[in-house]
N, C-alpha and C. Protein backbone atom coordinates (compact mmCIF):
# COMPACT_ATOMS: atom_id res chain seq x y z
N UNK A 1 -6.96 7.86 44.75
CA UNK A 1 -5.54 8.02 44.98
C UNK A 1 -4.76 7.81 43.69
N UNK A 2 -5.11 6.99 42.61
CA UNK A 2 -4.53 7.04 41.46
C UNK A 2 -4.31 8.15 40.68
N UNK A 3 -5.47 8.75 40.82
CA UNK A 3 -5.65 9.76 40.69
C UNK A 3 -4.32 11.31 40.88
N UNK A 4 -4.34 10.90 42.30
CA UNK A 4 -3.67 12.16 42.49
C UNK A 4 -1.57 11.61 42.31
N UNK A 5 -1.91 10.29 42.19
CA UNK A 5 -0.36 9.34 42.00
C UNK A 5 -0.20 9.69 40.34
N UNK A 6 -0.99 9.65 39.77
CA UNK A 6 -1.32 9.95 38.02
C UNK A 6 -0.62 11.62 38.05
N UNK A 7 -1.30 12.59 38.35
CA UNK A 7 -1.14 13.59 38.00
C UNK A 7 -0.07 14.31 38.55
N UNK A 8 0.63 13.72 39.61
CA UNK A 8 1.77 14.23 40.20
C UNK A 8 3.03 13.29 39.20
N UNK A 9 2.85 12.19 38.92
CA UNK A 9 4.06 11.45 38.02
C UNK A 9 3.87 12.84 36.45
N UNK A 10 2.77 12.44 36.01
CA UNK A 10 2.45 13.26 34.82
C UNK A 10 2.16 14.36 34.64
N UNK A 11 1.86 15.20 35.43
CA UNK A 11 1.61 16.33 35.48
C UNK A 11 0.77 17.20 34.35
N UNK A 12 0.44 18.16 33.63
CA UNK A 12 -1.01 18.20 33.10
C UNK A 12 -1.05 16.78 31.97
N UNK A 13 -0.17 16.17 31.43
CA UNK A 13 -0.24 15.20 30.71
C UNK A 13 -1.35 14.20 31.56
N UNK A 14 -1.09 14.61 32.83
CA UNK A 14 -1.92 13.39 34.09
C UNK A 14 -3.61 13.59 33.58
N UNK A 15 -3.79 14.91 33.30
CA UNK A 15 -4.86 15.10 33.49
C UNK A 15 -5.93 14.85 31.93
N UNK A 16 -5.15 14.41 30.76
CA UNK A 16 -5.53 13.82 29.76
C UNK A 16 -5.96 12.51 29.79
N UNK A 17 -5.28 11.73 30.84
CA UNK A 17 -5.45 9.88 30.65
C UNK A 17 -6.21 9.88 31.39
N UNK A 18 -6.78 10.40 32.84
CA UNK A 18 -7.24 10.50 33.58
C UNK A 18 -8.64 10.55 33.05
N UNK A 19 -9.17 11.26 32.24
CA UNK A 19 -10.19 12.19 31.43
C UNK A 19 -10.63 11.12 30.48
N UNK A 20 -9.52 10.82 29.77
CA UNK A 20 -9.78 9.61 28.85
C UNK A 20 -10.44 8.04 29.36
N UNK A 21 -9.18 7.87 30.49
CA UNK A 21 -9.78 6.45 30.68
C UNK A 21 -10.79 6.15 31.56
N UNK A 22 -10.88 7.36 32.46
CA UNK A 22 -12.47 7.39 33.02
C UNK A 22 -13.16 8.20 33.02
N UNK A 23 -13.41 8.65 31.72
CA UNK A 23 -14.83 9.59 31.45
C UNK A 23 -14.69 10.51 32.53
N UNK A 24 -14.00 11.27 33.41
CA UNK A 24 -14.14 11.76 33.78
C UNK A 24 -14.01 13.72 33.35
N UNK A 25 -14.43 14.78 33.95
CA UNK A 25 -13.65 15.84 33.71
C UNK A 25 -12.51 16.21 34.33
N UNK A 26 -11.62 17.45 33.73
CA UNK A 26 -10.39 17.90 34.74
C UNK A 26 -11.42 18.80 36.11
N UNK A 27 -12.42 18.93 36.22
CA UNK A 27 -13.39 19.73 37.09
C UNK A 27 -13.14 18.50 38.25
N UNK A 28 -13.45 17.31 38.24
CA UNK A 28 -13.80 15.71 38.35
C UNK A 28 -12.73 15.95 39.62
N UNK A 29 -11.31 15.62 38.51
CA UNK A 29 -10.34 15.52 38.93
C UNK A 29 -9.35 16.52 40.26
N UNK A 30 -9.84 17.96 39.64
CA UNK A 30 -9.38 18.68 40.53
C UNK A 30 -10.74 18.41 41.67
N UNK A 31 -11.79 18.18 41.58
CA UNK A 31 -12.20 17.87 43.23
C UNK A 31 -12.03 16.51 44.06
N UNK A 32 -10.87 15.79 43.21
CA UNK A 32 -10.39 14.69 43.86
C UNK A 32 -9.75 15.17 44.45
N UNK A 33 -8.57 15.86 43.71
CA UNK A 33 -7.04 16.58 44.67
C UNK A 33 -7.30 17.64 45.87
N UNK A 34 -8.53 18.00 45.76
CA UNK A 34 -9.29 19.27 46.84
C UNK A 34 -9.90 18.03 47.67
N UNK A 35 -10.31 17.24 47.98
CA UNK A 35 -10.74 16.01 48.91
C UNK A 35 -9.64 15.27 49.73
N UNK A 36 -8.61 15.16 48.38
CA UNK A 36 -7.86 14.36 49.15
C UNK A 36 -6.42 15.33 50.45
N UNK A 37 -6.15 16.80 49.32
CA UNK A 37 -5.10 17.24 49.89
C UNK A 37 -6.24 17.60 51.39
N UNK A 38 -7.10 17.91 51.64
CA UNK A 38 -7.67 18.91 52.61
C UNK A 38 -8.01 17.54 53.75
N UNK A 39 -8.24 16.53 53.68
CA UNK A 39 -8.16 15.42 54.20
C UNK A 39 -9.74 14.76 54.50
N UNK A 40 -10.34 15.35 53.82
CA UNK A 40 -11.97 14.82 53.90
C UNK A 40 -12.49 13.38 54.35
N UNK A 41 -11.37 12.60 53.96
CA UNK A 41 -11.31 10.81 54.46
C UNK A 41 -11.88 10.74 55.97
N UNK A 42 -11.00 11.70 56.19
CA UNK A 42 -10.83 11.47 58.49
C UNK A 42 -12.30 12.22 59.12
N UNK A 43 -12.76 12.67 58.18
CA UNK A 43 -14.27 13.36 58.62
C UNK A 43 -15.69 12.14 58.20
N UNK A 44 -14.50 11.35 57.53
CA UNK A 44 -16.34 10.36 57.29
C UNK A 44 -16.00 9.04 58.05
N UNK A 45 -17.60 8.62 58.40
CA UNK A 45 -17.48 8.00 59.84
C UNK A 45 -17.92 6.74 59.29
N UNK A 46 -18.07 6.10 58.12
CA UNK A 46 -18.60 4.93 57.39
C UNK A 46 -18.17 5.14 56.28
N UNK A 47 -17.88 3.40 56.17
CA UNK A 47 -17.94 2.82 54.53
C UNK A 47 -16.05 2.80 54.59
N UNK A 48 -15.69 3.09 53.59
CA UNK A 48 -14.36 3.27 53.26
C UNK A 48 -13.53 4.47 53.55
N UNK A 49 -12.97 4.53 53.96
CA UNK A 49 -12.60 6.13 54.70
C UNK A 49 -11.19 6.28 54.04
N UNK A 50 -10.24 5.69 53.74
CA UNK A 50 -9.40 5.93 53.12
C UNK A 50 -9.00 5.15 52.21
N UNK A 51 -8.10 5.68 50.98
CA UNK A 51 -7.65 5.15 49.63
C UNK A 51 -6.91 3.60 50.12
N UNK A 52 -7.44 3.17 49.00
CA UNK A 52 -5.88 1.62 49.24
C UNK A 52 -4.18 2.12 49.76
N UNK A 53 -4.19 3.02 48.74
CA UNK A 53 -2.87 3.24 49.02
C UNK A 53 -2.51 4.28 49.58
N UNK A 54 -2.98 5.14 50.34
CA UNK A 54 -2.51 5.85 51.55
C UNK A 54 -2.54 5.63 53.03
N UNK A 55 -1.08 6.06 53.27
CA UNK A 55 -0.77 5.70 54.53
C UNK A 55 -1.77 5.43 55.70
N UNK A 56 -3.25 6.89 55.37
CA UNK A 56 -3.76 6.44 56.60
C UNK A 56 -4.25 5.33 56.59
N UNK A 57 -4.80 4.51 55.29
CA UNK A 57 -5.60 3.09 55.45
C UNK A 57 -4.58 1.95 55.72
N UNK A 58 -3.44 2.10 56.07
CA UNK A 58 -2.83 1.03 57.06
C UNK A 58 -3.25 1.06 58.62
N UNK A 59 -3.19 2.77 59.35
CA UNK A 59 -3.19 2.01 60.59
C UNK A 59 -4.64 3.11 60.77
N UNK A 60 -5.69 2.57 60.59
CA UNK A 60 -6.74 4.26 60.96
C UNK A 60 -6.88 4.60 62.09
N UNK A 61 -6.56 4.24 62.97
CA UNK A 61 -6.38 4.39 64.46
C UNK A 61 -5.94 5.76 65.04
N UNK A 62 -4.25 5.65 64.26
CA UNK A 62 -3.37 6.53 64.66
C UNK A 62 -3.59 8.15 63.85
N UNK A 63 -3.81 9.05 64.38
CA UNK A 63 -3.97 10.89 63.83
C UNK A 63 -3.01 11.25 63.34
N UNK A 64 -2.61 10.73 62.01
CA UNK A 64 -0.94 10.68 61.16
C UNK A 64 -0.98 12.61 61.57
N UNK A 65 -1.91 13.28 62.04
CA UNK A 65 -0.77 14.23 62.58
C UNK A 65 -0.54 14.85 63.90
N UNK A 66 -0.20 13.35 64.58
CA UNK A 66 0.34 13.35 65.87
C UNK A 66 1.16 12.33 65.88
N UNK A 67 2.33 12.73 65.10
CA UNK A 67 3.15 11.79 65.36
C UNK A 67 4.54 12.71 65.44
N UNK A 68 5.46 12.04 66.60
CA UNK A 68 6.43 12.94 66.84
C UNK A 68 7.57 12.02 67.22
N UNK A 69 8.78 12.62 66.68
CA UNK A 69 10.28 11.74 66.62
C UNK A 69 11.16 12.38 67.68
N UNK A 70 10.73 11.28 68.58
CA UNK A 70 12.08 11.64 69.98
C UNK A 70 13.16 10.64 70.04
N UNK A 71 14.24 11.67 70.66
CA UNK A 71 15.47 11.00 70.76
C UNK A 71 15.57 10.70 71.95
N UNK A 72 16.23 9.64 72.23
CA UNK A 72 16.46 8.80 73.41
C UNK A 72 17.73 9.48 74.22
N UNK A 73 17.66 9.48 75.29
CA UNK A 73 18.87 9.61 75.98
C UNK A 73 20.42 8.95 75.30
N UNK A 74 20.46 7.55 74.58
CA UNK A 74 21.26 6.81 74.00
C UNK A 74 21.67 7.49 72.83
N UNK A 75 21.00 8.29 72.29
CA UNK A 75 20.95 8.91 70.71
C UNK A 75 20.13 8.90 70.08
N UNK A 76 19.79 7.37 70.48
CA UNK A 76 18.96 6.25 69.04
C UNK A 76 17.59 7.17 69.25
N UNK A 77 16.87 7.44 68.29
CA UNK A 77 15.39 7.68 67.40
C UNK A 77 13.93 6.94 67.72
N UNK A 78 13.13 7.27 68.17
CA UNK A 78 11.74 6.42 68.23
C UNK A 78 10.90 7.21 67.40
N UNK A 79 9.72 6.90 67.06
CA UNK A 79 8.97 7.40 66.71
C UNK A 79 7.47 7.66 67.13
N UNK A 80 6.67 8.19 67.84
CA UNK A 80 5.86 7.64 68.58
C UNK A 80 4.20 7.94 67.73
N UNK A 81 3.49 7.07 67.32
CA UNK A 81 2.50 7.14 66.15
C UNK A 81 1.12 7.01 67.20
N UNK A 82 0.75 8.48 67.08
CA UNK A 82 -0.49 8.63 68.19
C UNK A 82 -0.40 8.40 69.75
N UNK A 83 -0.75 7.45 70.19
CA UNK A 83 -0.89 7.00 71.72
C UNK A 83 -0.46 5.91 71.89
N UNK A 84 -0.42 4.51 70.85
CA UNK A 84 -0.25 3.71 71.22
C UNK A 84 0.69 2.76 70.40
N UNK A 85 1.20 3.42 69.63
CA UNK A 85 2.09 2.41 68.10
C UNK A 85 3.59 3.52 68.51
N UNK A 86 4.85 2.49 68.59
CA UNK A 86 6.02 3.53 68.31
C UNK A 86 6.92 2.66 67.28
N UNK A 87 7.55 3.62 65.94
CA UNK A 87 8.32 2.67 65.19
C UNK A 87 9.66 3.39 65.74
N UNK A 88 10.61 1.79 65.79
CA UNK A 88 12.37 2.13 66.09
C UNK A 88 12.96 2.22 65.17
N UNK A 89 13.41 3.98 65.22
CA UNK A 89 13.95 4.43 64.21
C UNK A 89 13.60 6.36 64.11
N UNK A 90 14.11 6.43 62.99
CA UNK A 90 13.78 7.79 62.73
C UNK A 90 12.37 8.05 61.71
N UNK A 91 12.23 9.25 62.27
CA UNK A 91 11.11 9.34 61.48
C UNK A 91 11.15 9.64 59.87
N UNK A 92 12.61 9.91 59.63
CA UNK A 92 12.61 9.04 57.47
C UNK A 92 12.72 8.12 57.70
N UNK A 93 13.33 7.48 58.42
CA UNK A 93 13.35 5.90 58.18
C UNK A 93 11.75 5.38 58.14
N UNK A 94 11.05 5.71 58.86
CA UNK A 94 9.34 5.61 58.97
C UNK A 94 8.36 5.52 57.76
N UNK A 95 9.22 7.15 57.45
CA UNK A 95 8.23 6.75 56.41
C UNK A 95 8.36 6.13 54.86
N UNK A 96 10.56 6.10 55.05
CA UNK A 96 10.96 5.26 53.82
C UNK A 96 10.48 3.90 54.06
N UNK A 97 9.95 2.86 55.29
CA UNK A 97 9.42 2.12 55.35
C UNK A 97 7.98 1.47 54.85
N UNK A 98 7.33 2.51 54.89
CA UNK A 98 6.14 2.29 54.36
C UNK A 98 5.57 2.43 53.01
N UNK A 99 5.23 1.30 52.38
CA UNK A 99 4.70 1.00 51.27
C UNK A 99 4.10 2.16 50.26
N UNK A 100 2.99 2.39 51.39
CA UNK A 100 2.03 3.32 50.83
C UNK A 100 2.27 4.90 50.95
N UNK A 101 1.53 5.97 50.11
CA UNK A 101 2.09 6.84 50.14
C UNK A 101 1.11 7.80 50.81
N UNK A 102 1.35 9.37 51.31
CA UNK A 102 0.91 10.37 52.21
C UNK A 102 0.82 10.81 51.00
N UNK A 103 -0.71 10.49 50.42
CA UNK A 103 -1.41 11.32 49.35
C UNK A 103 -2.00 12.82 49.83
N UNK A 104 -2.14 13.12 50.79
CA UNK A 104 -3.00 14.55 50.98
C UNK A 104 -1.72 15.33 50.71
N UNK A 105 -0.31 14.85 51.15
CA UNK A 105 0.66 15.86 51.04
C UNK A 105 0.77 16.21 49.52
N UNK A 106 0.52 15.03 48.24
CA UNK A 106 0.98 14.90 46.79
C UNK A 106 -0.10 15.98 46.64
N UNK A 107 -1.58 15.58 46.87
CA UNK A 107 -2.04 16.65 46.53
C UNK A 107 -1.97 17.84 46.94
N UNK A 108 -1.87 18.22 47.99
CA UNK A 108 -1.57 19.64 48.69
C UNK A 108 -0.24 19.85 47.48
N UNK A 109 0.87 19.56 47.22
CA UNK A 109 2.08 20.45 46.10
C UNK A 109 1.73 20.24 44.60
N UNK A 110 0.38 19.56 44.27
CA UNK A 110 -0.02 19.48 43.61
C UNK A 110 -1.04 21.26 43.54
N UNK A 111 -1.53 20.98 44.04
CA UNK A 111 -2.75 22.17 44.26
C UNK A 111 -2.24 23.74 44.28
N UNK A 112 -1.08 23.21 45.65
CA UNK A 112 -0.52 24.96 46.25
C UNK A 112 0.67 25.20 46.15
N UNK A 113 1.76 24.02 45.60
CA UNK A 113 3.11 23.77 45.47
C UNK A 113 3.84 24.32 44.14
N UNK A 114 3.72 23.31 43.50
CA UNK A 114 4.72 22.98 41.89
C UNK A 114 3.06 23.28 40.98
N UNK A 115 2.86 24.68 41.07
CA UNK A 115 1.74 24.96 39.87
C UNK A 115 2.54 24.94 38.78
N UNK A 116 3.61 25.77 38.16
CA UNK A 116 3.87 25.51 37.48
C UNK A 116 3.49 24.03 36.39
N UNK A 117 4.06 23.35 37.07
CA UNK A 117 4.56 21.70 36.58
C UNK A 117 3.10 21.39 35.55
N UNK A 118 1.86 22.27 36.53
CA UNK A 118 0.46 21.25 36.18
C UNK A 118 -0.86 22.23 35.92
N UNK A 119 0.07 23.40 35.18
CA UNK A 119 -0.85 24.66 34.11
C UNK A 119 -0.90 24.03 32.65
């Protein structure tokens, strides 16, 4: 996940320090961002399944894509996270809440998005 947090702040500059400080190649690197945008984590069934710092390794429970923002009869916003978690509020408020970041999305506008930025 540093990885793909590196090269989206820096953009091809990302892909020099990256190279440098861990021996790695830009080959390396782009099959990090192809792992992570495509979501390969949620297909493995042992060991560590997701990054420190993406959202899904807070709750692994919940199918971050089944989550849907209903409004209440009152107005007010819920959020309902899978089957069994709901946050009160809207769903920016949700995810301006949370620490960690929805790396498959960085890499997905990394990959298919803002080419420009990272030729």
């Amino acid at each position: 996940m540093d990885v793909v947090r590196g090269i989206h702040r820096e953009g091809q500059e990302g892909y020099k320090i990256y190279s440098d400080a861990f021996d790695v190649s830009n080959e390396e690197i782009n099959a990090c961002l192809e792992y992570c945008a495509s979501l390969e984590c949620k297909k493995k069934v042992d060991g560590d399944r997701f990054c420190d710092c993406c959202v899904l390794d807070e709750e692994p429970g919940i199918d971050y894509n089944d989550i849907a923002e209903i409004t209440l009869s009152a107005g007010s916003t819920v959020v309902q996270l899978g089957l069994n978690s709901v946050f009160l509020g809207s769903l920016d408020e949700y995810w301006e809440s949370e620490e960690k970041i929805k790396g498959w999305l960085i890499a997905q506008e990394i990959i298919f998005g803002n080419l420009d930025k990272f030729k």
